[in-house]
C-alpha atoms as a PDB file:
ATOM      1  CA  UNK A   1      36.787  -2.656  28.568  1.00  0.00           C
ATOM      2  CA  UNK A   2      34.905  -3.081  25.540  1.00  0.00           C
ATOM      3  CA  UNK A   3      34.568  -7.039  25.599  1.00  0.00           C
ATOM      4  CA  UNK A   4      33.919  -6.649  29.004  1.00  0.00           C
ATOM      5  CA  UNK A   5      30.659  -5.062  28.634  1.00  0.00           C
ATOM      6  CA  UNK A   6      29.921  -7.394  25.947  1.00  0.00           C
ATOM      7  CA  UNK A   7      30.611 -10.225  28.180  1.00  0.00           C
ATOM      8  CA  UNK A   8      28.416  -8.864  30.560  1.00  0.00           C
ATOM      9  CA  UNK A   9      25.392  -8.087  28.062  1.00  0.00           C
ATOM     10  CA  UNK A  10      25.788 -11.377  26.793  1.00  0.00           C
ATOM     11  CA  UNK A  11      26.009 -13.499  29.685  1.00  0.00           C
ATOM     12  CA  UNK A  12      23.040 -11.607  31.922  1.00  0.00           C
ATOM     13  CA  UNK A  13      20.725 -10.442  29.557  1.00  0.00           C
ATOM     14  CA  UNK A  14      17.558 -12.818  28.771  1.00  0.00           C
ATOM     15  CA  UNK A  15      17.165 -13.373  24.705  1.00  0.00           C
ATOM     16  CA  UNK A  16      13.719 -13.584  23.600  1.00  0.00           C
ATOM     17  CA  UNK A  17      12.806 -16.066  20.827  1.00  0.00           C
ATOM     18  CA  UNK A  18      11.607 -13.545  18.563  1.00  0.00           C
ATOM     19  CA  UNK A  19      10.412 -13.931  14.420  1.00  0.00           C
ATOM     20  CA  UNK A  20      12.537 -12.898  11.514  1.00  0.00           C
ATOM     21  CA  UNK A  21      11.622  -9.955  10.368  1.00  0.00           C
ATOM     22  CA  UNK A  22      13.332  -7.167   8.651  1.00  0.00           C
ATOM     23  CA  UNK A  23      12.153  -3.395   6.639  1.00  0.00           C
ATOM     24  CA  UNK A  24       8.785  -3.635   4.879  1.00  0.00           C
ATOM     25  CA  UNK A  25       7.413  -6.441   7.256  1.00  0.00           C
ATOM     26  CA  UNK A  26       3.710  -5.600   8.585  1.00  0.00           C
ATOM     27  CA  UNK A  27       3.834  -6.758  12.510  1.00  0.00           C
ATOM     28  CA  UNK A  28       2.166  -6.964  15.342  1.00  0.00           C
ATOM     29  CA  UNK A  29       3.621  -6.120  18.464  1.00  0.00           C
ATOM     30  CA  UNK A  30       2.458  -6.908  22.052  1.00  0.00           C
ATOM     31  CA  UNK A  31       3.582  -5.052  24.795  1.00  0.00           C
ATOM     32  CA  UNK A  32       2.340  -4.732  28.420  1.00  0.00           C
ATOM     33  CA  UNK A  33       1.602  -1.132  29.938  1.00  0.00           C
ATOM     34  CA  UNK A  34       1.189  -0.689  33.794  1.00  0.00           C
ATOM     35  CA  UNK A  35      -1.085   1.571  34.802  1.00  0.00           C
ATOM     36  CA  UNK A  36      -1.116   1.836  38.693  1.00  0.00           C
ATOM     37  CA  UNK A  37      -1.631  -1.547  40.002  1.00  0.00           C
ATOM     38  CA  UNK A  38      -2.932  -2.773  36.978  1.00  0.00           C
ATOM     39  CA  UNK A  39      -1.614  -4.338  34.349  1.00  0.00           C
ATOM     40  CA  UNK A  40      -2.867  -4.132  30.576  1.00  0.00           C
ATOM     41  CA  UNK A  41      -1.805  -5.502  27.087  1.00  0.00           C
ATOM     42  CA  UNK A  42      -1.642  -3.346  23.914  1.00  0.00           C
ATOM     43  CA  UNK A  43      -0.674  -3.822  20.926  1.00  0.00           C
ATOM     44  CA  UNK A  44       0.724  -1.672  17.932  1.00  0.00           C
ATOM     45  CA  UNK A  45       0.344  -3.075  14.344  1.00  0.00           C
ATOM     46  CA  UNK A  46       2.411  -1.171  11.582  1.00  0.00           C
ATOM     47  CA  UNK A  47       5.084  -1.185   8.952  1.00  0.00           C
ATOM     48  CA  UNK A  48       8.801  -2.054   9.783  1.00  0.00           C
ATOM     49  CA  UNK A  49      10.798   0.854   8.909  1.00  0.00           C
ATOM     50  CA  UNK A  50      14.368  -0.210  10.125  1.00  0.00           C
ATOM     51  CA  UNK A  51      16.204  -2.532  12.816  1.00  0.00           C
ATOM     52  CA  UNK A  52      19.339  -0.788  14.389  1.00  0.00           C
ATOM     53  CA  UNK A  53      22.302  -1.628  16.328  1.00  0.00           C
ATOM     54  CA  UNK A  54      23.216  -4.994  17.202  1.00  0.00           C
ATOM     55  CA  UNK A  55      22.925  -7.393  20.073  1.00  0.00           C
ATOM     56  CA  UNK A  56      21.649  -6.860  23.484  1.00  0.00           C
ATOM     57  CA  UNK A  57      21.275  -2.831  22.537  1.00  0.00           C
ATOM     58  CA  UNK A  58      19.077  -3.406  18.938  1.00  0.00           C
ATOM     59  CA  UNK A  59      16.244  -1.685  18.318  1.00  0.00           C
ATOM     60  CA  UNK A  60      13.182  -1.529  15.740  1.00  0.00           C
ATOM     61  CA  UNK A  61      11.063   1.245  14.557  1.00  0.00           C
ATOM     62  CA  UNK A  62       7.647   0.945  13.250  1.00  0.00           C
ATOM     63  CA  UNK A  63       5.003   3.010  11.809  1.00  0.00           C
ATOM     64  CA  UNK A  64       1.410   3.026  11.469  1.00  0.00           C
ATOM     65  CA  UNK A  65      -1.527   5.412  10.332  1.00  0.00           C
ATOM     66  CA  UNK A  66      -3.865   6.620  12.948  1.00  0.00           C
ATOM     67  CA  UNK A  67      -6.232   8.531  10.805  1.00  0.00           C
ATOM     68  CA  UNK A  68      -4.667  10.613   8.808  1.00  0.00           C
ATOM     69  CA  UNK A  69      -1.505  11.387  11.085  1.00  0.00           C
ATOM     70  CA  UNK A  70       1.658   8.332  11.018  1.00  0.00           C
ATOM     71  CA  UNK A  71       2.549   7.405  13.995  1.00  0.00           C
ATOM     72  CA  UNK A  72       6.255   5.903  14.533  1.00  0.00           C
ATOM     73  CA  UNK A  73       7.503   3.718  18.242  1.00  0.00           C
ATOM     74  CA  UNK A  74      10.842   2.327  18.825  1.00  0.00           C
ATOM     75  CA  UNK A  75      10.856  -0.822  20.442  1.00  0.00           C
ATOM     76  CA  UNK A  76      14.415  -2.021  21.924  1.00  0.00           C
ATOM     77  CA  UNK A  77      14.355  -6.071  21.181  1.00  0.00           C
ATOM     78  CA  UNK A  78      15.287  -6.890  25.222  1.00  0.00           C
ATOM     79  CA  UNK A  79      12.507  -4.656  26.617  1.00  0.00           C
ATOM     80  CA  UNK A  80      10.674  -6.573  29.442  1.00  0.00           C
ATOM     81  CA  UNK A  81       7.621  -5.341  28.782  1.00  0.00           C
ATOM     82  CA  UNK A  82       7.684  -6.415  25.084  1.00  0.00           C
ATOM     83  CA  UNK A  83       5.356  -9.774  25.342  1.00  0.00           C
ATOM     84  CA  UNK A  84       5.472 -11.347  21.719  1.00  0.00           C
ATOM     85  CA  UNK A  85       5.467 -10.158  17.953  1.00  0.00           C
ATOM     86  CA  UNK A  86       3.796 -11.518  14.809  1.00  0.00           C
ATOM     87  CA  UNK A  87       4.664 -11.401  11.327  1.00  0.00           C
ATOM     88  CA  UNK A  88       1.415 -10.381   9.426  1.00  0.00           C
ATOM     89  CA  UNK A  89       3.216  -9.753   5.947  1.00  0.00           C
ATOM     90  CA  UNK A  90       5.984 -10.154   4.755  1.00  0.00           C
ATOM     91  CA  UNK A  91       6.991  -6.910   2.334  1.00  0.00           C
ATOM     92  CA  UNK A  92       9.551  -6.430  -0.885  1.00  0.00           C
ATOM     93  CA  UNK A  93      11.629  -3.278  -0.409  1.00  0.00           C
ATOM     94  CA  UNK A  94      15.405  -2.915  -1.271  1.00  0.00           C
ATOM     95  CA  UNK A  95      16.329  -0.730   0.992  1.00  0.00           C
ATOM     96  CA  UNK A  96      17.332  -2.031   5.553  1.00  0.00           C
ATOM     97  CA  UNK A  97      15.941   1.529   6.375  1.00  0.00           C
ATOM     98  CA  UNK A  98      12.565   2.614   4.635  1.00  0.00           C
ATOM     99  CA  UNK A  99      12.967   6.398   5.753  1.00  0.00           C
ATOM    100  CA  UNK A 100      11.113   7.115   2.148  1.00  0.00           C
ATOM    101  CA  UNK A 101       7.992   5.540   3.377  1.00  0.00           C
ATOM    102  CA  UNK A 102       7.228   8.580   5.835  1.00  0.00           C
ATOM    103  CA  UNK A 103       6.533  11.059   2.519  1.00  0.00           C
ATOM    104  CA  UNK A 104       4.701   8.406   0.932  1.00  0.00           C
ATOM    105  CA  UNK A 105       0.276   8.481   0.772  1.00  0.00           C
ATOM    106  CA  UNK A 106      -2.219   7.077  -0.918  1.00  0.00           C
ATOM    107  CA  UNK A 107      -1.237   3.972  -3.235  1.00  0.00           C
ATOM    108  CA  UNK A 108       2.156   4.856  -3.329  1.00  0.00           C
ATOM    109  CA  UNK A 109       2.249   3.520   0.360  1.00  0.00           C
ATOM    110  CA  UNK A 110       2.176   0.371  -0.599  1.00  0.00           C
ATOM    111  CA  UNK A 111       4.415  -2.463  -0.374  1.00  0.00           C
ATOM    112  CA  UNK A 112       4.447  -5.431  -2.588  1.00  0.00           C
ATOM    113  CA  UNK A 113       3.871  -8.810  -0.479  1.00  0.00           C
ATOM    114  CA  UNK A 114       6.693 -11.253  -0.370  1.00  0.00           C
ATOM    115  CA  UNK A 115       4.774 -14.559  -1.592  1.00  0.00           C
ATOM    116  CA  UNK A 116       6.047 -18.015  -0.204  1.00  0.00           C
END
């Protein structure tokens, strides 16, 4: 039963070419958002704080500061409405899930830069 579903997930669901990125990346996401009859894109720029699960069913959550209040959004990898992502920096942590980052302000939010 199980490699039947995984059969299935594999064989109908539409991959996405989508960047490497991984905890402590700064991206750029762009999503669309229907609104009636309309249709809209937005975009949410933050800090990667983990990828989970694997295949068809992964998701990503990021975070970002609006003000002074953090804002965190899962994306799932296959959602439709998920148009493309950018890499903006590329960050040194040592750790796949950044949880630590949430109780973190001021300078100590900071994440080194990965140079190339």
């Amino acid at each position: 039963m199980n490699s039947l579903v995984k059969f299935v997930q594999d064989e109908f669901v539409t991959r996405k070419d989508l960047p490497e990125f991984g905890a402590g990346d700064t991206i750029t996401v762009y999503y669309e958002i229907k609104e009636g009859s309309k249709t809209r894109t937005q975009f949410f720029k933050g800090v990667v704080l983990q990828r989970k699960g694997s295949g068809t069913s992964e998701t990503f959550t990021i975070r970002k500061m609006s003000g002074t209040i953090g804002v965190e959004r899962i994306f799932p990898i296959n959602l439709p409405a998920l148009q493309k992502i950018e890499v903006n920096k590329r960050g040194k942590v040592r750790r796949a899930r950044i949880y630590y980052f949430r109780g973190l302000t001021g300078k100590k939010a900071r994440i080194k830069e990965v140079r190339k």
